[in-house]
Protein backbone atom coordinates (compact mmCIF):
# COMPACT_ATOMS: atom_id res chain seq x y z
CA UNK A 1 0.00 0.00 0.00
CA UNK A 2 1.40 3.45 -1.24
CA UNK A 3 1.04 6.00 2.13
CA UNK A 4 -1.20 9.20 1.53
CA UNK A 5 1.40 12.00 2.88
CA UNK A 6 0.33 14.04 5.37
CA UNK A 7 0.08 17.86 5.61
CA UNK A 8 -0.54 19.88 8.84
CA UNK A 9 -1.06 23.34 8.65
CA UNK A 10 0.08 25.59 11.26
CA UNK A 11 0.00 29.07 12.19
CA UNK A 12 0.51 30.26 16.33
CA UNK A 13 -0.32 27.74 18.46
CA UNK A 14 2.78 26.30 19.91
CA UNK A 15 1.17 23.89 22.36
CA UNK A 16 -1.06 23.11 20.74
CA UNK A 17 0.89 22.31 17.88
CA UNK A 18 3.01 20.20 20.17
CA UNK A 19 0.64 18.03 21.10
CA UNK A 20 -0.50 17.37 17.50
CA UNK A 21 2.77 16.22 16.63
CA UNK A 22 3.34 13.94 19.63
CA UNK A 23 0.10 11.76 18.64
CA UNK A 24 1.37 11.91 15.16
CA UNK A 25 4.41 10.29 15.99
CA UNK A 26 2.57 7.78 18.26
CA UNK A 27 0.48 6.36 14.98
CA UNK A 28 1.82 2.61 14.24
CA UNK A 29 2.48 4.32 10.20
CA UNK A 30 4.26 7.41 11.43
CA UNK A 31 7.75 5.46 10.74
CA UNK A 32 7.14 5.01 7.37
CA UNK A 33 4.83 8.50 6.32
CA UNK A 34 6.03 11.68 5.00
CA UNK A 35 4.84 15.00 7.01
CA UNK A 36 4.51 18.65 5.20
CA UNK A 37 4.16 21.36 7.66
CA UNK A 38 2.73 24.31 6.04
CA UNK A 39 3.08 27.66 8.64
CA UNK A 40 1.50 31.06 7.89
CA UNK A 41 3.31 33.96 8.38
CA UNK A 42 2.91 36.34 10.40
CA UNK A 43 -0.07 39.07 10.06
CA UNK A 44 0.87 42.76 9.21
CA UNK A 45 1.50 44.65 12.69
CA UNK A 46 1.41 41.03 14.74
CA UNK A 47 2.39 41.26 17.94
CA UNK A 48 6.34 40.36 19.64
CA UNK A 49 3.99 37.40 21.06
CA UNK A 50 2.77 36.08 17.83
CA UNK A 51 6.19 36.63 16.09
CA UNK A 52 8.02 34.43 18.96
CA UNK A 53 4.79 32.00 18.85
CA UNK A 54 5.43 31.36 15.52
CA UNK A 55 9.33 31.31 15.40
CA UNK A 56 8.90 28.50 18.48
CA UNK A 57 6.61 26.12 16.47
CA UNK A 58 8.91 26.21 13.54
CA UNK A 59 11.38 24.99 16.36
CA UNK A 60 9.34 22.67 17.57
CA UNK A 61 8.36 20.56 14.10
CA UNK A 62 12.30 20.61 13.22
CA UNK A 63 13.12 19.37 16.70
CA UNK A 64 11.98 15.85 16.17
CA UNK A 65 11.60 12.97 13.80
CA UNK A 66 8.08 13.11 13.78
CA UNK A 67 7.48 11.03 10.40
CA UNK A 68 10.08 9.29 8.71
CA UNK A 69 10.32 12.56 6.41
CA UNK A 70 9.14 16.09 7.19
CA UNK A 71 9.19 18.95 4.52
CA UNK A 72 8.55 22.51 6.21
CA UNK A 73 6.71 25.09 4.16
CA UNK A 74 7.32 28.60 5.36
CA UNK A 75 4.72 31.41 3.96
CA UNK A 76 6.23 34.24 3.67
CA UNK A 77 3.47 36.48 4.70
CA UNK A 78 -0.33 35.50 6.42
CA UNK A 79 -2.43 34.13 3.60
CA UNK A 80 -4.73 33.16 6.52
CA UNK A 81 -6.05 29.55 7.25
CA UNK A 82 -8.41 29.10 4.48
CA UNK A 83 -6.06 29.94 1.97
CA UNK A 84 -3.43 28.36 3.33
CA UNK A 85 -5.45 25.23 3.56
CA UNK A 86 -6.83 25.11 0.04
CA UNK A 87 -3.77 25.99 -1.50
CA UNK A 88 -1.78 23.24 0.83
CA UNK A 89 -3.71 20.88 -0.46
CA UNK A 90 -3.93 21.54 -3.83
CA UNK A 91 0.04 21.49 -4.42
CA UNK A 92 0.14 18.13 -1.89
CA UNK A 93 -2.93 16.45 -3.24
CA UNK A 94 -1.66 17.22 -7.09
CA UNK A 95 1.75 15.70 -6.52
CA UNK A 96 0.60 12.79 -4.94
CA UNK A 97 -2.91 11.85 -6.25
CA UNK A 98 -3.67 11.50 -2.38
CA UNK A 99 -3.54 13.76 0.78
CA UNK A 100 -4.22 13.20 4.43
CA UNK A 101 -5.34 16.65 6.29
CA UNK A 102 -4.38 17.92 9.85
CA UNK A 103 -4.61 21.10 11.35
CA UNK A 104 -2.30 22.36 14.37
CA UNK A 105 -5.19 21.60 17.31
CA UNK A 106 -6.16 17.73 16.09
CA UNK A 107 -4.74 15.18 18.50
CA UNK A 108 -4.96 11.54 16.56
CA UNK A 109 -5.49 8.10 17.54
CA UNK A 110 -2.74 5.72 17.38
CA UNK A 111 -5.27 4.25 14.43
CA UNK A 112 -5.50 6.92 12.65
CA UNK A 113 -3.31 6.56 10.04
CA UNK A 114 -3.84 3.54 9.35
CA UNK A 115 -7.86 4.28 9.17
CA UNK A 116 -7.09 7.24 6.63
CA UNK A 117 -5.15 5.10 4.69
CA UNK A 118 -6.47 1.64 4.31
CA UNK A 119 -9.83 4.23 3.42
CA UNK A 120 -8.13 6.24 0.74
CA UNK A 121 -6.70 2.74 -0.78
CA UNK A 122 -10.30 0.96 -0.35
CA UNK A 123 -12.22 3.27 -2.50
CA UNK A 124 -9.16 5.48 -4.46
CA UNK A 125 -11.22 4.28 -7.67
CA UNK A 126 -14.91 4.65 -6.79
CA UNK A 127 -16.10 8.24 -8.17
CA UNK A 128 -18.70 9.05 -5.64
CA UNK A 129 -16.29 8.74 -2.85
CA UNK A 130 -14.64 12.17 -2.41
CA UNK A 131 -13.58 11.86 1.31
CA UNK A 132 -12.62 9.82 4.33
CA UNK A 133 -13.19 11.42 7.47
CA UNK A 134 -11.71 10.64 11.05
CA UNK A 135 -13.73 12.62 13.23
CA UNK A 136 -17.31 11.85 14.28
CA UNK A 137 -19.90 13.14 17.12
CA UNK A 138 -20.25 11.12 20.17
CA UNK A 139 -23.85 9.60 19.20
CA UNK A 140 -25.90 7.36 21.14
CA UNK A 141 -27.27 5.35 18.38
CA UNK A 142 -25.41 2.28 17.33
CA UNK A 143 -23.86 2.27 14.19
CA UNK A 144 -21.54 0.21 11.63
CA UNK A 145 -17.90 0.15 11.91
CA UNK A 146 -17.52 2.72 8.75
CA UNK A 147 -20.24 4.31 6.54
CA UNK A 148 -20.88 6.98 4.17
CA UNK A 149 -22.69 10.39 4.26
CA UNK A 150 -23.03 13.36 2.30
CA UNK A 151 -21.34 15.88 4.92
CA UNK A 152 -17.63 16.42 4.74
CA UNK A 153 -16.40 16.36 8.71
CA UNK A 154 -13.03 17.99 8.18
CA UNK A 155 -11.13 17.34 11.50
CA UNK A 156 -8.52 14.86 10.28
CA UNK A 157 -9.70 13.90 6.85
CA UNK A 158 -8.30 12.51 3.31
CA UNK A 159 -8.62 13.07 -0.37
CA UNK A 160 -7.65 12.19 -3.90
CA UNK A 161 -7.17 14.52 -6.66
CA UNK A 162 -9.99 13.15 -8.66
CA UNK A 163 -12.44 14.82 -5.92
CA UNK A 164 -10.49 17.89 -4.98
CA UNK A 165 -10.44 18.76 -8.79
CA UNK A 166 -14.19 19.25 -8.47
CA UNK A 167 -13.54 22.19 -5.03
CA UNK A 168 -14.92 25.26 -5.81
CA UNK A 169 -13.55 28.44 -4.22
CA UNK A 170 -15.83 31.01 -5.31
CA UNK A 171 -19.01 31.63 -3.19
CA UNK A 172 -20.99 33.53 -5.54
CA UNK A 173 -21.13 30.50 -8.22
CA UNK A 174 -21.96 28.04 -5.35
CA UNK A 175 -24.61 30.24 -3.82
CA UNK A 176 -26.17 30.80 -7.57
CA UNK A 177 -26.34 26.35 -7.83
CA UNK A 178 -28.83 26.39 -5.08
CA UNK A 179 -31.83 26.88 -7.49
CA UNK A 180 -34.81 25.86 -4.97
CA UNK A 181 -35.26 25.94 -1.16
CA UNK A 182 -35.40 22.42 -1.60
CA UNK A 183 -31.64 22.21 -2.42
CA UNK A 184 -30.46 24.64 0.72
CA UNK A 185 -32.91 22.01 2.76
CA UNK A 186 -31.05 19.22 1.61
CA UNK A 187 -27.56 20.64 2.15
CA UNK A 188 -28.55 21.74 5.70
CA UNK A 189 -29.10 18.07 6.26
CA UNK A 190 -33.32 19.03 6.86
CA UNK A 191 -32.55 22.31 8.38
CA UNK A 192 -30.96 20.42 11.20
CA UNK A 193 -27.68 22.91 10.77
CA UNK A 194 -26.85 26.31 8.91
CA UNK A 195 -24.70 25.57 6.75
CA UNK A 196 -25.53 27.47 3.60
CA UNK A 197 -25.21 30.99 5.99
CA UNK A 198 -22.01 30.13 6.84
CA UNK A 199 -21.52 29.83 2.97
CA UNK A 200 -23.46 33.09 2.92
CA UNK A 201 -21.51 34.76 5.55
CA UNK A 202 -18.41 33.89 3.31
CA UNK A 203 -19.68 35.69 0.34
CA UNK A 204 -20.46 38.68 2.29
CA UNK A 205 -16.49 38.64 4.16
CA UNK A 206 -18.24 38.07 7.52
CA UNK A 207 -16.27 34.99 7.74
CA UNK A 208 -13.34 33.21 5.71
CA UNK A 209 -13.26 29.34 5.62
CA UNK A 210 -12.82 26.98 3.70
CA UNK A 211 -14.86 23.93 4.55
CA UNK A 212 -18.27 24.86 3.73
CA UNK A 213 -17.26 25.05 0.44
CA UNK A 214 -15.72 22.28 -0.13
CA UNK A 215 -19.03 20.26 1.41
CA UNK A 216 -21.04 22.33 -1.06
CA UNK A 217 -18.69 21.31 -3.79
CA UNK A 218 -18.97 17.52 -3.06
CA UNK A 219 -22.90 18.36 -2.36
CA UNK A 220 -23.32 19.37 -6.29
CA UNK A 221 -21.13 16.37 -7.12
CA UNK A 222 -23.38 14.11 -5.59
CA UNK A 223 -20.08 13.16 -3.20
CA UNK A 224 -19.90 11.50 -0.14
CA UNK A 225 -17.48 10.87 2.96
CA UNK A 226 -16.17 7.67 4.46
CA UNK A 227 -16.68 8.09 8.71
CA UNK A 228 -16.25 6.26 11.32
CA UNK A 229 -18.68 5.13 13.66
CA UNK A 230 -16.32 6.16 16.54
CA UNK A 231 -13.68 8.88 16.15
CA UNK A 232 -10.03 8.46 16.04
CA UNK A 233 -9.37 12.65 16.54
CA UNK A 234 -10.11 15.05 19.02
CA UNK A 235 -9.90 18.67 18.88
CA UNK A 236 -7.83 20.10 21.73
CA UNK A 237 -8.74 24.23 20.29
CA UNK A 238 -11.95 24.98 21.11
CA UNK A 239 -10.73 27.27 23.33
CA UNK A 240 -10.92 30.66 21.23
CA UNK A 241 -7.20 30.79 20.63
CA UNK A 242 -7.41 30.32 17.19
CA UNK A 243 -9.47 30.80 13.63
CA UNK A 244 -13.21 29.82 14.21
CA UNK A 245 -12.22 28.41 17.59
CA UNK A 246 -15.52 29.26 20.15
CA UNK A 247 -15.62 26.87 22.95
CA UNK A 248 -18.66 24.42 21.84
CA UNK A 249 -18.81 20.99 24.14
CA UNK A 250 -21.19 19.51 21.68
CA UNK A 251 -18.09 18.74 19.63
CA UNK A 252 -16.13 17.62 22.93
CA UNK A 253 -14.90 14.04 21.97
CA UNK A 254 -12.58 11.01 23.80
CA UNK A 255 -10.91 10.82 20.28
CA UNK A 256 -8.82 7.51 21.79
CA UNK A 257 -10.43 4.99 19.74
CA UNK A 258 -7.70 2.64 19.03
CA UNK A 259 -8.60 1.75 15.75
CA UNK A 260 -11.51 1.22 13.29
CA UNK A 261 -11.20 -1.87 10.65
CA UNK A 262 -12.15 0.07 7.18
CA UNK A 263 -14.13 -2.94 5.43
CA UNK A 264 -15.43 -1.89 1.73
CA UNK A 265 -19.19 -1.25 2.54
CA UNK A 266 -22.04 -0.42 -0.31
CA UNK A 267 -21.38 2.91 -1.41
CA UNK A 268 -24.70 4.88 -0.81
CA UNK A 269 -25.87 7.39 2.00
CA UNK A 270 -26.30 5.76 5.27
CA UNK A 271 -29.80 6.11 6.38
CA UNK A 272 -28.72 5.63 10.32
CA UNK A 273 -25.63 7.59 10.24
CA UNK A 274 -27.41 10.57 8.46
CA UNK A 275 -29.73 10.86 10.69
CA UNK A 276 -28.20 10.31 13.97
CA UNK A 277 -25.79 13.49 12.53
CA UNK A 278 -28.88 15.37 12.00
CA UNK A 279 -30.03 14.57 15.69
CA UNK A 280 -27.01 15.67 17.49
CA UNK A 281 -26.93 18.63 15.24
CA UNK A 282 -30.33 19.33 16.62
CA UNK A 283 -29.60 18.48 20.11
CA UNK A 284 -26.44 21.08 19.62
CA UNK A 285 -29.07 24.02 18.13
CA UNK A 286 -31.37 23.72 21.10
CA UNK A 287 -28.98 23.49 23.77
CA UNK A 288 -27.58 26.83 22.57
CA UNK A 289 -31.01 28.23 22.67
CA UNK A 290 -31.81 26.99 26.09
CA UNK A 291 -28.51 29.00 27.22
CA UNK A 292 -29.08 32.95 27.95
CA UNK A 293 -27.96 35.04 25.70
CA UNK A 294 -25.01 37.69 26.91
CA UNK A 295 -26.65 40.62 25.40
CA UNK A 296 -29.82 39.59 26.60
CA UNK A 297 -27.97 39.91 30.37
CA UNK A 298 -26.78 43.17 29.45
CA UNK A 299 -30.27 44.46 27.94
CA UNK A 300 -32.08 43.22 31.21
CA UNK A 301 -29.37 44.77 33.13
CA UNK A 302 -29.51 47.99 31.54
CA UNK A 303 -33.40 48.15 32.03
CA UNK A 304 -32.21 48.86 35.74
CA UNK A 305 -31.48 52.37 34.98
CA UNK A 306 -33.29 53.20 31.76
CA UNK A 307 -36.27 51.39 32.89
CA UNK A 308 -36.86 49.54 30.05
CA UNK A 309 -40.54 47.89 29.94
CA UNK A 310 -40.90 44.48 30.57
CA UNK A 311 -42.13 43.49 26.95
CA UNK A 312 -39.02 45.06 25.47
CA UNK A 313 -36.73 42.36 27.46
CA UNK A 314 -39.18 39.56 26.32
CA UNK A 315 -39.17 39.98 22.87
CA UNK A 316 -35.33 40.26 23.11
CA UNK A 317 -35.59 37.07 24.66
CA UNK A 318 -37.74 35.59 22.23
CA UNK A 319 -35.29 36.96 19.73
CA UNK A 320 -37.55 39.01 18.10
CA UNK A 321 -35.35 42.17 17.93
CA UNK A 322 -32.87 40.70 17.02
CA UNK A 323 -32.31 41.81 12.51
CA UNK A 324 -32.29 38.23 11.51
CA UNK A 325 -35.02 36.64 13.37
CA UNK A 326 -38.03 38.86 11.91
CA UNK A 327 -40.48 36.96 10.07
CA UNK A 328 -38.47 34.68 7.74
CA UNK A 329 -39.55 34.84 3.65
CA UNK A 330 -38.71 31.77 1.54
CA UNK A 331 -39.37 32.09 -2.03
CA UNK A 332 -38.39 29.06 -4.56
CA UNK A 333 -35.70 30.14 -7.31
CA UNK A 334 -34.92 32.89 -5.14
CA UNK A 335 -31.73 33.57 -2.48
CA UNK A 336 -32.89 35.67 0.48
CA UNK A 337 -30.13 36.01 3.06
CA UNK A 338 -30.77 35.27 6.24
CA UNK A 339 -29.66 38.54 7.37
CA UNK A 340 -32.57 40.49 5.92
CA UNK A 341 -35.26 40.93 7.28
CA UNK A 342 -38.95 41.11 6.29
CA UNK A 343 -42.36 42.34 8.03
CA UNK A 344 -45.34 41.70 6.43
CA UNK A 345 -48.79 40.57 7.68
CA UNK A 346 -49.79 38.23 4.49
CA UNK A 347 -47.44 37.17 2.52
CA UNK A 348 -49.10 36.59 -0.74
CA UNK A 349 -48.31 40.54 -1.15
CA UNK A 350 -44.68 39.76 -1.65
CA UNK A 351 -43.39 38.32 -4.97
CA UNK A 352 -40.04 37.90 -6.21
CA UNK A 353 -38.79 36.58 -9.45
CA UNK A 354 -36.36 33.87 -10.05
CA UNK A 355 -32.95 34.44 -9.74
CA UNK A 356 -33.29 37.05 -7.61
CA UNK A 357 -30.72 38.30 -4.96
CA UNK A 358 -31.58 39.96 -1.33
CA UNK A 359 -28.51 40.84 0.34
CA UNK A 360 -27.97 41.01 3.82
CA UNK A 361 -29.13 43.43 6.18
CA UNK A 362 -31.80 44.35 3.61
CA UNK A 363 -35.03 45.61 5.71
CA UNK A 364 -38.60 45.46 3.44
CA UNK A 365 -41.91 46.59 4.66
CA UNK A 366 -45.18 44.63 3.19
CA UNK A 367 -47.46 46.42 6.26
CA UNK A 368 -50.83 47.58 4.68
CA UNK A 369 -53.11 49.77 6.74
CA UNK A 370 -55.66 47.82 7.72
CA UNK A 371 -56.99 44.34 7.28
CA UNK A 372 -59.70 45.86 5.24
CA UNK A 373 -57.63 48.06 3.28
CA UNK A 374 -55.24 46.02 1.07
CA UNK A 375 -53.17 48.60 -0.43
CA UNK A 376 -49.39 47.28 0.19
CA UNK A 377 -47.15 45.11 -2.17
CA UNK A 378 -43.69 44.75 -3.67
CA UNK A 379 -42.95 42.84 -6.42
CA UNK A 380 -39.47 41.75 -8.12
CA UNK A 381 -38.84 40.73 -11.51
CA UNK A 382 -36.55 37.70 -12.59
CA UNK A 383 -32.40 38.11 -12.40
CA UNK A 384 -32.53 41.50 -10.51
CA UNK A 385 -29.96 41.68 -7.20
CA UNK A 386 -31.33 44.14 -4.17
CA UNK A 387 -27.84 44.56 -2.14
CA UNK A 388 -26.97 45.03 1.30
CA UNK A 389 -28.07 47.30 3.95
CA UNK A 390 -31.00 48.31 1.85
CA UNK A 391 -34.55 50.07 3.00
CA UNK A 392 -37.67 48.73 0.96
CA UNK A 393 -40.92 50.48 2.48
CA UNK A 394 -43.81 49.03 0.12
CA UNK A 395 -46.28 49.64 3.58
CA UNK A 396 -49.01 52.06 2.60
CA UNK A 397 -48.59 51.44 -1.45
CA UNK A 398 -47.45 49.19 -4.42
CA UNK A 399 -43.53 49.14 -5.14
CA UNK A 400 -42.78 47.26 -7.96
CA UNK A 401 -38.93 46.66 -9.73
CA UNK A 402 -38.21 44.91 -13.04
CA UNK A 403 -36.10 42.37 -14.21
CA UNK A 404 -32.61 42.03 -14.47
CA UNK A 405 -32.41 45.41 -12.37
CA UNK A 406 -29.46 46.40 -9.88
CA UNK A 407 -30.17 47.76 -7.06
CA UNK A 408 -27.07 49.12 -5.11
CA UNK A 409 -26.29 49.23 -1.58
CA UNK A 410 -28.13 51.83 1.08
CA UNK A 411 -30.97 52.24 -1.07
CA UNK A 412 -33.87 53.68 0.50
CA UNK A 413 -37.36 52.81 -1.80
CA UNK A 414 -40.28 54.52 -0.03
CA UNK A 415 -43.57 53.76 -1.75
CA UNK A 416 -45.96 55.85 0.62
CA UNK A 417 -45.90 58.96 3.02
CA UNK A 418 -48.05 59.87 6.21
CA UNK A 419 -50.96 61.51 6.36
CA UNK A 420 -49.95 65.06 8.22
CA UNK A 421 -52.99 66.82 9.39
CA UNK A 422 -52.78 69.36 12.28
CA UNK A 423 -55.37 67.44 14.18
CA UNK A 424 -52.90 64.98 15.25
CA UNK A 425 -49.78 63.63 15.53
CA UNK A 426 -48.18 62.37 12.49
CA UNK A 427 -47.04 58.98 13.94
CA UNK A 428 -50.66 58.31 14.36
CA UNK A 429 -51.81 59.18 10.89
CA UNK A 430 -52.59 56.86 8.61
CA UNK A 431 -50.45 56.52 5.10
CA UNK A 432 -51.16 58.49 2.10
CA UNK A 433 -52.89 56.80 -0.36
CA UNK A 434 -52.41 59.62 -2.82
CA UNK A 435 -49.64 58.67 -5.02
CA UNK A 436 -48.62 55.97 -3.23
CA UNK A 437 -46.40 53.50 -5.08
CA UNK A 438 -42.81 53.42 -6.99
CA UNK A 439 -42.48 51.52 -10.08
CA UNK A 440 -38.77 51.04 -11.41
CA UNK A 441 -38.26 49.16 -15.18
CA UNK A 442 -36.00 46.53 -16.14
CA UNK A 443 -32.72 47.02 -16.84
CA UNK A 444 -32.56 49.70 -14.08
CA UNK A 445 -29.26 50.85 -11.68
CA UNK A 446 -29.81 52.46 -8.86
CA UNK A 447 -26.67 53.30 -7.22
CA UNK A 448 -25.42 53.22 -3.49
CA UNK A 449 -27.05 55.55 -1.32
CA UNK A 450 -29.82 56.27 -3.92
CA UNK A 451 -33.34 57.59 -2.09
CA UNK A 452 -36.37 56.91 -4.27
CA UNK A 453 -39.82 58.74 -3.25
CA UNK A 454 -43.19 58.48 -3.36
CA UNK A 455 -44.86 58.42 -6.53
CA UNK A 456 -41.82 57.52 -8.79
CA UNK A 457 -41.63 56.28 -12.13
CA UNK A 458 -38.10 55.32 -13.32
CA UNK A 459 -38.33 53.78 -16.90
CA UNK A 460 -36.77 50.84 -18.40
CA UNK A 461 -32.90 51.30 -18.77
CA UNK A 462 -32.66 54.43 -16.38
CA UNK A 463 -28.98 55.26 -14.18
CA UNK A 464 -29.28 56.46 -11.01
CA UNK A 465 -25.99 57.86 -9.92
CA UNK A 466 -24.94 57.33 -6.09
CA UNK A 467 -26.48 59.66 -3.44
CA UNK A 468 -29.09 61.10 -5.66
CA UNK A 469 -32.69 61.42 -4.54
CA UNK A 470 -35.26 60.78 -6.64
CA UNK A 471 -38.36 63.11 -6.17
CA UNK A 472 -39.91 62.91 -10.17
CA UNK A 473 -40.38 60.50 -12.98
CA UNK A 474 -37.11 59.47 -14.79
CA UNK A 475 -37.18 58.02 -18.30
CA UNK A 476 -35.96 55.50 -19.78
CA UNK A 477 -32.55 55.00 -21.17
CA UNK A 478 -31.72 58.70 -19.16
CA UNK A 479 -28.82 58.85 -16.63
CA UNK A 480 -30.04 61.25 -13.31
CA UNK A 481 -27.83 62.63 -10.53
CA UNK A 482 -28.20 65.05 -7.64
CA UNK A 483 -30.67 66.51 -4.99
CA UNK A 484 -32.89 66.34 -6.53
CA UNK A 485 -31.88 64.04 -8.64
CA UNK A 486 -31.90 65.71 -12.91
CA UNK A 487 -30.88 64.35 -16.04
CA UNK A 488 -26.89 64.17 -17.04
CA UNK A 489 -26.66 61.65 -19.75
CA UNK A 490 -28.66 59.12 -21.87
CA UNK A 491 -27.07 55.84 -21.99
């Protein structure tokens, strides 16, 4: 059997990193295996700490025969982990046709090696089979020694080249595969975990990682991972010192597990190890919701001295201030991000075409005055992209936006004003129905920052420049700009 070489990655964990390499070396194929250490450099401005933290591990994986060969790869400036990961395995995986994966806080089995490997020899031929994975959540159900899934557990894990061809590192085009809600169901494993916001949160630069994408990349292959039914790894850095690091004991493992016999086994999706997955994963979610939330604490203790009423603090506890846990819209052929948020009281008066975008942070109105009076919709033609951080107010009137439109960040779209007789106050008032709507072509761009009033036509093909606000009718094919916004151009 040819050995998989193995390639840690490493970045300023010293300890940690230590005792990595010490259960490496205890592994009955460590003798005969050769070990690339890949370390990222340090950051711009790091610290004297970091600097000596990484200088001692550096010291520390030349200070012992480890493997039988070890090849240190110095970056010479912070890539960060993702990249360093993805590209570490693409040289290793390319060279080799095979690659085992470790990262500087996964303590191994003595097994382990010898699980990764007999796995990446036992099905090196068979398509479907893009992974072998060491790690597995203590579940109570009983399960076979080895079986497949479709999820891609990535602490201490294997690959060939044939499957890590098919990795895609752009967000956008994985985000745009997802054609139905049924496909972001699926890939959560039945909404038992997020994991399409965390591929979200990756397109937006809220996070960088790596993982998700590769799972979503094996999801659209129709891959699937080798586990155990025990694992042979434990992670020793949930302990916030590193890269997506928060303390979480759901993923608290023994990790000892001697070793695990790797037996060739029908390739298909195991029905019992799926869902016992799913089933911790839901177990995990509601265990975090049972806990109090800190801000929650610090509203409650704040309502000491402002006084805050005693609804306020429940609905924070509910979670109902909270951006991303307003009412939640799901429209087939359409990505809404989970970050937006919608109120509406039916909603039948929201339509979107497909292909449309809603970035996050996007806040829409659907509120109509009364049950009786049904006066507020929006509506969205196919292909057009609403960014982030945007303010749709359709309450009180009819805002409607073509296809194939692009609607820039900061946008505020206001469909209907208040009523503002002297009688009262004009937070009581009912809205306007007098002119109460915005309609906006296809093939529009609004720009960043853009405000768009009441009673606003914008034809097909129209430019918006940034900042401008938009008080009367545009048309089409004209390029506006300024306050108030007036015609500069025709396109």
């Amino acid at each position: 059997m040819r050995l998989a070489p193995i390639v840690l990655f490493v970045y300023n964990r010293p300890r940690h990193t230590l005792q990595t390499l010490e259960a490496l070396s205890k592994n009955e194929l460590a003798n005969e295996s050769t070990l690339y250490v890949y370390a990222d450099g340090a950051k711009d401005h790091a610290s004297v700490e970091d600097v000596e933290a990484i200088a001692e591990i550096e010291s520390i994986v030349k200070s012992r025969a480890w493997c039988k060969e070890i090849v240190f790869v110095k970056r010479e400036k912070n890539i960060g982990l993702a990249e360093n990961i993805s590209g570490g395995v693409t040289e290793i995986v390319n060279r080799y046709g095979k690659v085992i994966v470790l990262e500087d806080d996964i303590v191994t089995s003595p097994g382990f090696l010898k699980y990764m490997n007999d796995g990446l020899t036992t099905y090196e031929h068979d398509e479907r089979v893009m992974q072998v994975s060491a790690f597995m959540f203590p579940v109570k159900e009983s399960l076979p020694a080895t079986f497949f899934t479709c999820l891609n557990l990535c602490w201490g894990w294997g690959t060939w080249k044939r499957s890590w061809q098919h990795f895609v590192k752009d967000e956008k085009s994985l985000i745009n595969k997802f054609a139905t809600q049924e496909d972001r169901k699926r890939f959560n494993l039945d909404n038992s975990y997020d994991f399409f916001s965390q591929l979200w949160f990756n397109y937006t630069g809220r996070i960088k990682t790596w993982a998700v994408k590769w799972y979503a990349s094996m999801f659209f292959m129709n891959g699937l991972a080798l586990h155990p039914n025990k694992s042979l790894i434990r992670n020793i850095g949930l302990d916030n010192t590193g890269t997506n690091s928060t303390p979480n004991e759901f993923y608290e493992v023994n990790g000892s597990n001697p070793n695990v016999e790797v037996n060739r086994v029908e390739i298909e999706q195991s029905v019992i190890g799926t869902e016992a997955i799913k089933s911790y994963y839901r177990l995990s979610e509601s265990a975090k919701k049972a806990k109090p939330n800190k801000l929650f604490k610090v509203v409650k203790g704040l309502s000491i001295f402002y006084k805050l009423p005693l609804f306020i603090l429940e609905l924070y506890k509910k979670r109902e201030l909270i951006i991303y846990s307003k009412k939640r819209l799901t429209i087939k052929g359409a990505f809404i991000s989970p970050l937006s948020t919608f109120h509406f009281d039916d909603a039948r008066d929201i339509n979107f075409g497909k292909g449309c975008y809603v970035g996050e942070f996007t806040t829409v109105w659907v509120i109509n005055n009364s049950k009786e009076v049904r006066n507020s919709c929006l509506i969205v033609g196919d292909n057009t992209y609403i960014g982030e951080q945007n303010n749709i107010r359709a309450s009180g009137g009819k805002i409607s936006i073509g296809k194939n439109c692009l609607i820039s960040q900061q946008v505020s779209i206001i469909a209907a004003n208040h009523e503002y007789k002297k009688e009262d106050l004009i937070r009581n008032q009912p809205w306007s129905r007098v002119n109460n709507f915005v309609s906006i072509g296809d093939d529009v761009w609004v720009g960043c920052g853009v405000q768009i009033l009441a009673g606003v036509t914008i034809g097909n093909g129209a430019v918006v420049a940034a900042g401008s606000v938009v008080t009367k009718d545009v048309d089409p094919y004209t390029i506006v700009a300024g306050v108030p916004a007036k015609k500069v151009n025709s396109r």
